[in-house]
Protein backbone atom coordinates (compact mmCIF):
# COMPACT_ATOMS: atom_id res chain seq x y z
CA UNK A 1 0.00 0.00 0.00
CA UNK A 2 1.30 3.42 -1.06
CA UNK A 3 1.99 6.26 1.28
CA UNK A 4 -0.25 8.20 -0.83
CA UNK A 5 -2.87 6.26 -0.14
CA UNK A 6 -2.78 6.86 3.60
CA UNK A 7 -2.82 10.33 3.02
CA UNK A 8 -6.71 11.18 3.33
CA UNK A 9 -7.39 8.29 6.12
CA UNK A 10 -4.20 9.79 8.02
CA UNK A 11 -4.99 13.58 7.45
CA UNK A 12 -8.81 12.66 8.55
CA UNK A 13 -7.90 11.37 11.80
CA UNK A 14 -5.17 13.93 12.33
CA UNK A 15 -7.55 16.72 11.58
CA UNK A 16 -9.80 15.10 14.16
CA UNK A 17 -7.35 14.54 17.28
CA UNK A 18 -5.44 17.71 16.41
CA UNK A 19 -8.44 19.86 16.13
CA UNK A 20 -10.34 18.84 19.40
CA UNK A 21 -7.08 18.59 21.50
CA UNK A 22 -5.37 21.78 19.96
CA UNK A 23 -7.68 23.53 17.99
CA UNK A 24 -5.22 22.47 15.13
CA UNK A 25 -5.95 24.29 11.65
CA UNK A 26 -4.29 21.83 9.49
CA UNK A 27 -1.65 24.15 7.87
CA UNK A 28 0.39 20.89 7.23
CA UNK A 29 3.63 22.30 8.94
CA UNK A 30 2.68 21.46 11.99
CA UNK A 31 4.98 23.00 15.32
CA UNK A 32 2.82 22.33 18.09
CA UNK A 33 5.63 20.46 19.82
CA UNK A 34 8.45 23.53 19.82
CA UNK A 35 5.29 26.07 20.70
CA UNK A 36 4.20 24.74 23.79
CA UNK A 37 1.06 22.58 21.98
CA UNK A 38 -0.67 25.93 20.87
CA UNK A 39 -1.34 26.24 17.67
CA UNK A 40 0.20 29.31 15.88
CA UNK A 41 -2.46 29.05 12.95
CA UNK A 42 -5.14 30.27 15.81
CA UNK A 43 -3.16 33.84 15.81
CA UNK A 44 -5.36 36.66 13.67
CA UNK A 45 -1.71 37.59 12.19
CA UNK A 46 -0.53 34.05 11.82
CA UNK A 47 2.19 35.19 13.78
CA UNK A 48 4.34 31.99 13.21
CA UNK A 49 7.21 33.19 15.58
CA UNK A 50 6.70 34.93 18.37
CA UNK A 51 3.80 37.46 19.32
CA UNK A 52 3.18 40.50 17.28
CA UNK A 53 3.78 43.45 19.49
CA UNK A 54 0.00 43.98 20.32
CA UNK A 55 -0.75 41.45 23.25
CA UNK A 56 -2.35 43.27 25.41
CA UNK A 57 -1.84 43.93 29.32
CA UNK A 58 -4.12 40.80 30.39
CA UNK A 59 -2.45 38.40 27.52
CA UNK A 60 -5.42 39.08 25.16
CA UNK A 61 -4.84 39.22 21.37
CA UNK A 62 -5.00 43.25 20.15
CA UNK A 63 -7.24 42.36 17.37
CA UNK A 64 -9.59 39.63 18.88
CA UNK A 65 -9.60 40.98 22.55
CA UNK A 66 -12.06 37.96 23.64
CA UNK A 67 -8.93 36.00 22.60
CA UNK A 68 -6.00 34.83 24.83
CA UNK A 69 -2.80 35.83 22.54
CA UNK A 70 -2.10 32.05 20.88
CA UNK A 71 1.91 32.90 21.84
CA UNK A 72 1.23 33.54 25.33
CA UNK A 73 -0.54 30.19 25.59
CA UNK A 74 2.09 28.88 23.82
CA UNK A 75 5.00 30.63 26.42
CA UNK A 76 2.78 28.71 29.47
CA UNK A 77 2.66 25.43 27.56
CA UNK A 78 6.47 25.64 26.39
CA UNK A 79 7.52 26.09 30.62
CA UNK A 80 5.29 22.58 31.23
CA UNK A 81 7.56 20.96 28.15
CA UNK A 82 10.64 18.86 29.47
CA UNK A 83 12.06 20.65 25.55
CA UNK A 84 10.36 24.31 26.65
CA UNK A 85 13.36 25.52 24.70
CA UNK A 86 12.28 24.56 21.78
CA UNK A 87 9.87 27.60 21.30
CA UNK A 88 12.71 29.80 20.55
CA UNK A 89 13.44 28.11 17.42
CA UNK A 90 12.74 29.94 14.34
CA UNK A 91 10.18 28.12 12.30
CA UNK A 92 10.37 28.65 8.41
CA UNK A 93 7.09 30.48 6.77
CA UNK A 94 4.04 27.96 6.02
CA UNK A 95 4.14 25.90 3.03
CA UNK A 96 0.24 26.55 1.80
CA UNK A 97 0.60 23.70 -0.66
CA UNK A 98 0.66 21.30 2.77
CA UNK A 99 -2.61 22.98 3.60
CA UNK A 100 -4.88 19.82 4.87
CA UNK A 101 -2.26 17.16 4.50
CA UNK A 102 -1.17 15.01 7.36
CA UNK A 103 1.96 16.35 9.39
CA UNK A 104 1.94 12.86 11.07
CA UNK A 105 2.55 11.59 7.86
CA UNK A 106 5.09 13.92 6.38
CA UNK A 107 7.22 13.22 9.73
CA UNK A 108 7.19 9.53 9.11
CA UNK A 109 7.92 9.31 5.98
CA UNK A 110 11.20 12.10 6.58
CA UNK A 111 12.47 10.05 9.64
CA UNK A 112 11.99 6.63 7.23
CA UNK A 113 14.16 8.58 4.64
């Protein structure tokens, strides 16, 4: 059986666990591990590394103040982390043509070569 033929079963679940646990948006280049498990996608600016300047006094987002900002969720989650470090890594811009494809997958198949 193909890899590409895993692809939709694998994304489906994915999108799934990912979305209730994390509130995952599927961008495909996934980083939940080096940001503390909060998902940068969630961010009005899709601020991919590190807040934007406009958090507010009480941690809310400047644009949705309703909102907790996504990176200081991320921050708190990274300090629970036995790698917290790992949110001061620069993470490359997203790859839209991974949009909806299966980060779980991509991961394997890098580490299998």
């Amino acid at each position: 059986m193909g890899v590409e033929r895993l692809e939709a079963p694998a994304a489906a679940v994915e999108r799934q666990v990912k979305g209730l646990l994390f509130d995952c948006q599927m961008c495909g280049n996934c980083v939940l591990s080096s940001t503390g498990m909060s998902c940068p996608m969630n961010c009005p600016k899709q601020m991919r590394n590190g807040p934007c300047g406009g958090v507010r006094s009480d941690g809310h987002c400047e644009v949705k103040p309703e909102m907790r900002c996504v990176w200081v969720q991320a921050w708190e989650g990274s300090r629970r982390m036995t790698e917290g470090d790992r949110i001061a890594e620069i993470r490359p811009p997203v790859d839209h043509r991974r949009r909806g494809s299966s980060a779980w997958l991509r991961i394997v198949r890098e580490r299998l070569g």
